[in-house]
C-alpha atoms as a PDB file:
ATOM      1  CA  UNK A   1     -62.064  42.915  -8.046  1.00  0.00           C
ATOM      2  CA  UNK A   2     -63.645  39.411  -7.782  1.00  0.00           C
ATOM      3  CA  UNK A   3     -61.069  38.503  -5.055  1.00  0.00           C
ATOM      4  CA  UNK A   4     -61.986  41.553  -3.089  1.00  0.00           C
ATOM      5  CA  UNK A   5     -65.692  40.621  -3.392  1.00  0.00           C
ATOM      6  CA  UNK A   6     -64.893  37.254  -2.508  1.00  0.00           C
ATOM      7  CA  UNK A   7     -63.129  38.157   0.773  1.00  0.00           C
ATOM      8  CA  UNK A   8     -65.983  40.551   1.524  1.00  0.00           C
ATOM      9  CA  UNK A   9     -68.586  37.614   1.856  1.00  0.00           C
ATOM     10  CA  UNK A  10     -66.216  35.170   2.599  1.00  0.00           C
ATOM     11  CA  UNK A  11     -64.357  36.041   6.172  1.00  0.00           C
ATOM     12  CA  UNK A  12     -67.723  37.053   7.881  1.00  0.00           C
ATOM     13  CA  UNK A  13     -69.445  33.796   6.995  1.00  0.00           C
ATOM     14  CA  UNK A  14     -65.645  32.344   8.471  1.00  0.00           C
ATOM     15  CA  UNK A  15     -65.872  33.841  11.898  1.00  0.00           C
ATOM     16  CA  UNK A  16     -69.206  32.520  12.011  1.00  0.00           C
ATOM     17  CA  UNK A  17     -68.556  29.136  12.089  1.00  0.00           C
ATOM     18  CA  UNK A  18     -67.772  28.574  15.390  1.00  0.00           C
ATOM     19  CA  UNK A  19     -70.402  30.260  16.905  1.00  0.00           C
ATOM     20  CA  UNK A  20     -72.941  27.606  15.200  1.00  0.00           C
ATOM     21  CA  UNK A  21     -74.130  24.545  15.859  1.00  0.00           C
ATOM     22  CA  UNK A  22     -73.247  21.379  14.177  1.00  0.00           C
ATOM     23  CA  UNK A  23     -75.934  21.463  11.638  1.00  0.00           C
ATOM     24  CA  UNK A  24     -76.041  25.240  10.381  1.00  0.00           C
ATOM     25  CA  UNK A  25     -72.343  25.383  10.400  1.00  0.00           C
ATOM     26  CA  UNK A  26     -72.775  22.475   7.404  1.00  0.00           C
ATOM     27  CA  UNK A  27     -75.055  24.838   5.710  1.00  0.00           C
ATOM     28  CA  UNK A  28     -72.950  27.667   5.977  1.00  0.00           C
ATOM     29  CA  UNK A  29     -69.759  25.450   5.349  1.00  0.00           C
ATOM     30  CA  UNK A  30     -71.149  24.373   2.027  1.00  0.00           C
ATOM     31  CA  UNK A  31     -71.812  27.769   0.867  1.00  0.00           C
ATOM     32  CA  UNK A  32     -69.053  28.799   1.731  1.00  0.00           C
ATOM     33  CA  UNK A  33     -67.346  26.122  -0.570  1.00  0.00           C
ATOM     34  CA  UNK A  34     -70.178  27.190  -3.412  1.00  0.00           C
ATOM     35  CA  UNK A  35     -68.329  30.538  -3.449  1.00  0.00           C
ATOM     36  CA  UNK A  36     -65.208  28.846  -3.733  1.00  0.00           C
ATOM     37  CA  UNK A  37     -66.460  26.770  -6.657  1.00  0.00           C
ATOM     38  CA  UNK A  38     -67.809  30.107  -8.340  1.00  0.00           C
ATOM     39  CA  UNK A  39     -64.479  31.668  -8.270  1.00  0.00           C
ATOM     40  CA  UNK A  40     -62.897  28.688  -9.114  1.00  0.00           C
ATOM     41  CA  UNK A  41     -65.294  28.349 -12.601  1.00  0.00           C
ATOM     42  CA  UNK A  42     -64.628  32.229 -13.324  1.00  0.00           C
ATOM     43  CA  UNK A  43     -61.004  31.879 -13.414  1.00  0.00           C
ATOM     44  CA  UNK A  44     -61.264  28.819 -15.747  1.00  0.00           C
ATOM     45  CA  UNK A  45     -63.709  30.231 -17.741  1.00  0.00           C
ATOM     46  CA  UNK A  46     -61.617  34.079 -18.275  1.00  0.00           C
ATOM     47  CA  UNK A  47     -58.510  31.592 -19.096  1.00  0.00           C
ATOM     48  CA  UNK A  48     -60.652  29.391 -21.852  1.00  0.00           C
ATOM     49  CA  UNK A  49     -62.796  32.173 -23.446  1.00  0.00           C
ATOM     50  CA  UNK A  50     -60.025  33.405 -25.466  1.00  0.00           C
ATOM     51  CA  UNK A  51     -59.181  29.839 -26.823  1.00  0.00           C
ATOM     52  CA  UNK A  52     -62.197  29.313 -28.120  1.00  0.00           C
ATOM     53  CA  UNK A  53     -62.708  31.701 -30.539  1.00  0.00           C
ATOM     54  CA  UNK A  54     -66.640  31.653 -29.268  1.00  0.00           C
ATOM     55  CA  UNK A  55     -68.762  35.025 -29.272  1.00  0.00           C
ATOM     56  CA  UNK A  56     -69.816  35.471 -25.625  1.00  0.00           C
ATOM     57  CA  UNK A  57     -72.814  34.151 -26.102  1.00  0.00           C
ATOM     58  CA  UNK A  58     -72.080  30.856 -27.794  1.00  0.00           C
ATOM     59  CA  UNK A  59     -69.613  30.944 -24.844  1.00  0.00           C
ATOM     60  CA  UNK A  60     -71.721  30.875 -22.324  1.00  0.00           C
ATOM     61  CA  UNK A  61     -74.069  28.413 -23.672  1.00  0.00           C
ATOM     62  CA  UNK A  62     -71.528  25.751 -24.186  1.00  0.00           C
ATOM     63  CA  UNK A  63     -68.663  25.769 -21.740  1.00  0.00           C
ATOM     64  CA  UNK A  64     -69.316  27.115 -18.468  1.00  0.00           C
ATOM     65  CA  UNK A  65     -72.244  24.760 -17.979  1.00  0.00           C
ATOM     66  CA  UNK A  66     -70.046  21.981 -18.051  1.00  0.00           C
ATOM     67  CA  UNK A  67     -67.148  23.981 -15.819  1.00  0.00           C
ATOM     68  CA  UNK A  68     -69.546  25.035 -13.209  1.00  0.00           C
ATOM     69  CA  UNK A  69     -71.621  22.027 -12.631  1.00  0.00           C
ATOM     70  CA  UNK A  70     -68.744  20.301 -12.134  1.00  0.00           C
ATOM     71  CA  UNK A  71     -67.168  22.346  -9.888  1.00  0.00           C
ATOM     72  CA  UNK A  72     -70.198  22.567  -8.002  1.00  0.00           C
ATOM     73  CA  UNK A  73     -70.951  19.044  -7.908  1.00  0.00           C
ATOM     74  CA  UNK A  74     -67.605  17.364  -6.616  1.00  0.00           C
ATOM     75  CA  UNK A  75     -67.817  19.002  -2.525  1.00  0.00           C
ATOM     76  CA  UNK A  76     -71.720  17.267  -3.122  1.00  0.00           C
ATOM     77  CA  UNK A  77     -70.723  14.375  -4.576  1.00  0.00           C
ATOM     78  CA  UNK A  78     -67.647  13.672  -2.444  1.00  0.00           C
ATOM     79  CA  UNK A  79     -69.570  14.403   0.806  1.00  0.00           C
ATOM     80  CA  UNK A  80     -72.534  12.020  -0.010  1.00  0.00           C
ATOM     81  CA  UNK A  81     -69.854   9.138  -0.777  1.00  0.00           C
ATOM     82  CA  UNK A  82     -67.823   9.203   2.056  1.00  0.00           C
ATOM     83  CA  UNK A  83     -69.536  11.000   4.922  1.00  0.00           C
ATOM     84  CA  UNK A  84     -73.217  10.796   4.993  1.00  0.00           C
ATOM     85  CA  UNK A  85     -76.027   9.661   1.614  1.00  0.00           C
ATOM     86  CA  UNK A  86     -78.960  10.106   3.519  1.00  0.00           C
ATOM     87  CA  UNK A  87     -81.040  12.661   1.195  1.00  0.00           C
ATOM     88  CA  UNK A  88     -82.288  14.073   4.041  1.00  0.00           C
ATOM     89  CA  UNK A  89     -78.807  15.757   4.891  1.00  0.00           C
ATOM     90  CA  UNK A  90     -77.768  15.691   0.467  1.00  0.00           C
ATOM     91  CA  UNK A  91     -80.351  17.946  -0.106  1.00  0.00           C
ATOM     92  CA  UNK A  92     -80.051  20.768   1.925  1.00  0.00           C
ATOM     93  CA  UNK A  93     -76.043  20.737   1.102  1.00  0.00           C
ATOM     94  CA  UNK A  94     -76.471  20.335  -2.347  1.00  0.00           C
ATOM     95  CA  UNK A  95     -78.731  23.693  -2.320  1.00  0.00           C
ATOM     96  CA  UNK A  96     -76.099  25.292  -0.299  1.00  0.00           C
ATOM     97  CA  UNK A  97     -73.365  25.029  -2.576  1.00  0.00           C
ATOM     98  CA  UNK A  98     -75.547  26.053  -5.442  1.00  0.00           C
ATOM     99  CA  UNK A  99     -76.440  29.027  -3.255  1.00  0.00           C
ATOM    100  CA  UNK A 100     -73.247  30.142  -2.424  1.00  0.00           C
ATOM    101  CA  UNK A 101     -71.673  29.796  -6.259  1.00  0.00           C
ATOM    102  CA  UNK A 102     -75.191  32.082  -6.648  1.00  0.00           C
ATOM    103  CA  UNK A 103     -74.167  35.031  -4.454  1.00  0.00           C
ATOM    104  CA  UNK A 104     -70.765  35.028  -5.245  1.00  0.00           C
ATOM    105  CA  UNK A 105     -71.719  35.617  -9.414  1.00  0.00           C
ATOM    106  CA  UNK A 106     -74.503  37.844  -8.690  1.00  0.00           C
ATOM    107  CA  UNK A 107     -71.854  39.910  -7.084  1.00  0.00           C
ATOM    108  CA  UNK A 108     -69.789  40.359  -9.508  1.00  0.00           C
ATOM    109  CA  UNK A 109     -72.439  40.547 -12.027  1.00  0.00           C
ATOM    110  CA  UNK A 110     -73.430  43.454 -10.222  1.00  0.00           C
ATOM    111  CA  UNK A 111     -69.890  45.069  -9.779  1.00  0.00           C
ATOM    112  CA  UNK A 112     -69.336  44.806 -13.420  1.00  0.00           C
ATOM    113  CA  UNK A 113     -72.972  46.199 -14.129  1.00  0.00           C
ATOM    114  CA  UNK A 114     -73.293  48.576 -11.354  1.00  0.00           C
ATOM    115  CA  UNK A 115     -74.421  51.569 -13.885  1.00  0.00           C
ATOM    116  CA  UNK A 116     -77.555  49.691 -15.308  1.00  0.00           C
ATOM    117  CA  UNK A 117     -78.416  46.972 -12.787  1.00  0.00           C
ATOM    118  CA  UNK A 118     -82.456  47.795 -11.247  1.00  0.00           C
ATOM    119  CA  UNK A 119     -84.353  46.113  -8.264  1.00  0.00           C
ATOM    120  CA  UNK A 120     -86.512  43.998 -11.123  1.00  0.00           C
ATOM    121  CA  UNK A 121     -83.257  42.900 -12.790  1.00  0.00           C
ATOM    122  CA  UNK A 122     -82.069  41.810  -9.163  1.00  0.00           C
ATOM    123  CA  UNK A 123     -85.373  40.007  -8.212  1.00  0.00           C
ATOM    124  CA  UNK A 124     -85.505  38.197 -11.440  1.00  0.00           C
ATOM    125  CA  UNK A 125     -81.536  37.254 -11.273  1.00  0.00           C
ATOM    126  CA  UNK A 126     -82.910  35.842  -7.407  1.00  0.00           C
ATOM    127  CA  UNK A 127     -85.637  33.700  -8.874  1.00  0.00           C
ATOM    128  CA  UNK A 128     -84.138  32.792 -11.860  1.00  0.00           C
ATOM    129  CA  UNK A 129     -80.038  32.066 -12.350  1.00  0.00           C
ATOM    130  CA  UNK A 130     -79.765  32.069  -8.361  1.00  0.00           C
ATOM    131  CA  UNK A 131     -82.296  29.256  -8.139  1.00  0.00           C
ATOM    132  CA  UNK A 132     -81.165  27.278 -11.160  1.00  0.00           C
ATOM    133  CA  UNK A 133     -77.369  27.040  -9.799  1.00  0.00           C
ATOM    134  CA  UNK A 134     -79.326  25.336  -6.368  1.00  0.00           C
ATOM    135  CA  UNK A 135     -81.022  23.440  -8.654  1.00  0.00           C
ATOM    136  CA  UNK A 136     -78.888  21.713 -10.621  1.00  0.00           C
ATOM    137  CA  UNK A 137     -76.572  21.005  -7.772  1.00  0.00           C
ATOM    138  CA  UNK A 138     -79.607  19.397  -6.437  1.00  0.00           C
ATOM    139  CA  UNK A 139     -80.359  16.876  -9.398  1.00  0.00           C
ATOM    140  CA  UNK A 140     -76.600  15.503  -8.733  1.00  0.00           C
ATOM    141  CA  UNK A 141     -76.386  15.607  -4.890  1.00  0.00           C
ATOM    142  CA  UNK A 142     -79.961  13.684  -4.418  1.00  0.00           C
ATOM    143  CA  UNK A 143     -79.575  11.668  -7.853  1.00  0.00           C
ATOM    144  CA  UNK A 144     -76.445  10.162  -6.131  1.00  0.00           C
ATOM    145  CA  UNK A 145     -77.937   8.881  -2.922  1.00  0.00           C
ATOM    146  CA  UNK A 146     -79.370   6.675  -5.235  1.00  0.00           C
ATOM    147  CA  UNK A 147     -76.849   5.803  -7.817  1.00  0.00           C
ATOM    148  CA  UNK A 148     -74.370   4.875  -4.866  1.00  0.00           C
ATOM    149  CA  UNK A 149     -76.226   1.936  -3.438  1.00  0.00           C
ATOM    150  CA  UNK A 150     -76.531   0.192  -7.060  1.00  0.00           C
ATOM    151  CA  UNK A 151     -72.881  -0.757  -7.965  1.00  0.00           C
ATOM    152  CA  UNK A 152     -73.563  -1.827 -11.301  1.00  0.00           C
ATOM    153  CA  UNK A 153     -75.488   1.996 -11.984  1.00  0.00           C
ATOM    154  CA  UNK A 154     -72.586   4.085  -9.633  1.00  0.00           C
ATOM    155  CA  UNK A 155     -70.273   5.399 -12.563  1.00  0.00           C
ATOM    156  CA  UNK A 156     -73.130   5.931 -15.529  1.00  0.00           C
ATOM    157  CA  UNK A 157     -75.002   7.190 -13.146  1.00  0.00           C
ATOM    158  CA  UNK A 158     -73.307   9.704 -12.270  1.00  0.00           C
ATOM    159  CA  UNK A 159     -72.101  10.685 -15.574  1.00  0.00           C
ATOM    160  CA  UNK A 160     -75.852  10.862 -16.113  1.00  0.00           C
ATOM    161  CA  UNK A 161     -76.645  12.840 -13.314  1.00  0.00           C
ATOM    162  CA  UNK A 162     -73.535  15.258 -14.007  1.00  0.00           C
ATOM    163  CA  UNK A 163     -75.172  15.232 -17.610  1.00  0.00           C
ATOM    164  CA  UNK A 164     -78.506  16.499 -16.311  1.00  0.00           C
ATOM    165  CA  UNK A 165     -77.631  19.067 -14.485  1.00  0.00           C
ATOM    166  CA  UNK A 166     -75.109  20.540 -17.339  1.00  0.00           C
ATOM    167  CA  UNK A 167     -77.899  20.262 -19.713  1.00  0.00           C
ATOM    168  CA  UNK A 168     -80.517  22.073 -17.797  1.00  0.00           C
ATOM    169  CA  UNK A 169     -77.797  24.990 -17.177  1.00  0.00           C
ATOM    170  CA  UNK A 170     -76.924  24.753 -20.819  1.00  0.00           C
ATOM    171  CA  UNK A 171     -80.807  25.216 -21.699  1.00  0.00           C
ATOM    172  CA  UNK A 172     -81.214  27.888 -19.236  1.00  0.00           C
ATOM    173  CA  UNK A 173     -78.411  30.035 -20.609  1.00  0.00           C
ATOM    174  CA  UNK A 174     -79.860  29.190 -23.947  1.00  0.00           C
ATOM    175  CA  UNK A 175     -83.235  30.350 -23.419  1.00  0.00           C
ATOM    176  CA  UNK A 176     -82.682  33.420 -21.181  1.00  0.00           C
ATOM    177  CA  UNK A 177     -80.668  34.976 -23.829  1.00  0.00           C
ATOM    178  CA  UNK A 178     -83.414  33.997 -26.751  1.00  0.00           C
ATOM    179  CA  UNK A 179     -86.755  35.337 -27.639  1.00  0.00           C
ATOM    180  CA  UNK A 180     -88.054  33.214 -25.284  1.00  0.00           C
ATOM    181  CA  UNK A 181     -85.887  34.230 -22.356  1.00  0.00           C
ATOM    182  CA  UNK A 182     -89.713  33.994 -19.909  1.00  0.00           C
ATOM    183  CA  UNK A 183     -89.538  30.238 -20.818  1.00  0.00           C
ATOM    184  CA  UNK A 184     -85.702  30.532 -19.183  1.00  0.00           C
ATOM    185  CA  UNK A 185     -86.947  32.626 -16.657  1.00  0.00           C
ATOM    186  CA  UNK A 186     -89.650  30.305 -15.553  1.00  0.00           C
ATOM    187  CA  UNK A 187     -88.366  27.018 -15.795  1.00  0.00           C
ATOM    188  CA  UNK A 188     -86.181  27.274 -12.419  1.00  0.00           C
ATOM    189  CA  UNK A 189     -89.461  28.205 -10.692  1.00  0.00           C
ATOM    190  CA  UNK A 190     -91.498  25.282 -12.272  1.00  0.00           C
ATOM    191  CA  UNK A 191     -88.868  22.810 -11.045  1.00  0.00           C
ATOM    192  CA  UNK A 192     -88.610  24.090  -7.597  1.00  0.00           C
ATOM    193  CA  UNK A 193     -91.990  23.561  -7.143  1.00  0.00           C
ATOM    194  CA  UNK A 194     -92.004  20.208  -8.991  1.00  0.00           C
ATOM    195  CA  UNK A 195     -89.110  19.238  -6.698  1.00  0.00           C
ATOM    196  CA  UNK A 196     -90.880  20.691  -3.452  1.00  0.00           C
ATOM    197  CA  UNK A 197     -94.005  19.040  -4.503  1.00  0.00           C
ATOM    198  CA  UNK A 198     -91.972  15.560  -4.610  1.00  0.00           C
ATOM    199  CA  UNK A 199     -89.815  15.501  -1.605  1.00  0.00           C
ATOM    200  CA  UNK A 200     -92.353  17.454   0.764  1.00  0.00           C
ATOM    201  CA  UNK A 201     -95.655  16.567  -0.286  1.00  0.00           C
ATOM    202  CA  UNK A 202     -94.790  13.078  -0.456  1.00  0.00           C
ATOM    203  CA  UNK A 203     -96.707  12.312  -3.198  1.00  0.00           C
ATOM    204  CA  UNK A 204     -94.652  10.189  -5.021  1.00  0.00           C
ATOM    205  CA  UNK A 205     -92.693   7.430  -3.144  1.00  0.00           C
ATOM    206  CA  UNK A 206     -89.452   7.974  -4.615  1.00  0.00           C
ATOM    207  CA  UNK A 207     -86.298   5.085  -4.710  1.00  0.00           C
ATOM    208  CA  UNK A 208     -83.970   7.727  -2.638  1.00  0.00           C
END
């Protein structure tokens, strides 16, 4: 079923591409690759789940934070070393990806929920785990404009970005499934504003 759901938002997006210019088809590109990196993490999740011996739950708070930020990161990360580390073009790619890997799990979330999924659980899912995954694709793509231009900081800083981002997943999964699963559901929105507030407003000079 996921590769069916995967073609369905896939091929349109495909034939698309030409018709665009330069710019958008980037965009579109990248999310394109974000669903590729979300099927990518849900095969290599299904295939380690059993070897763990984890509940679900311990599951998803441990390893596919680390599998899906990775995945995620490397088209980011790969781009903004050898094509273009200006974080006026990192940015908006770096949300893309995380985007795409969105739509793509929300899909199949849905599929395999279709019997007790609601508008509210969709709208919270949309400004919640959809906006995290752009997120934290963000904290590596932008972090590594910077990181890139100090040799002596390019490999630990990147392992430190790549840490970031896995723990803020890691913390999100942990809190939206706790007591205190508002806190989870409200910390993607309080970091999209701090990060709009930053980059737009201007008003804090940053170093990238």
């Amino acid at each position: 079923m996921v590769y069916i759901i995967f073609l369905c938002l896939t091929i349109p997006m495909l034939l698309m591409l030409p018709l665009l210019e330069i710019r958008s088809r980037c965009i579109v590109g990248f999310m394109l690759l974000g669903t590729v990196t979300a099927l990518s993490a849900y095969e290599i999740n299904t295939i380690v789940y059993p070897m763990t011996g984890l509940s679900a739950r311990s599951f998803s708070e441990l390893v596919p934070p680390m599998t899906e930020e990775l995945l995620k990161a490397m088209p980011v990360l790969l781009y903004a070393v050898l094509l273009d580390d200006r974080r006026n073009r990192v940015l908006p790619i770096a949300m893309a990806v995380g985007v795409g890997f969105a739509i793509l799990e929300n899909s199949m979330i849905l599929i395999d929920n279709v019997g007790s999924v609601t508008v509210l659980w969709a709208t919270a899912r949309g400004f919640s785990a959809s906006l995290m995954h752009g997120l934290c694709t963000v904290v590596a793509g932008t972090g590594i404009t910077y990181v890139k231009k100090q040799k002596k900081l390019f490999y630990t800083g990147t392992f430190g970005l790549l840490s970031i981002s896995i723990t803020m997943h890691a913390l999100f999964n942990l809190l939206i499934q706790s007591d205190y699963d508002y806190i989870g559901m409200a910390m993607p929105l309080v970091l999209y504003g701090l990060i709009y507030w930053l980059y737009k407003g201007q008003r804090v000079r940053l170093p990238f």
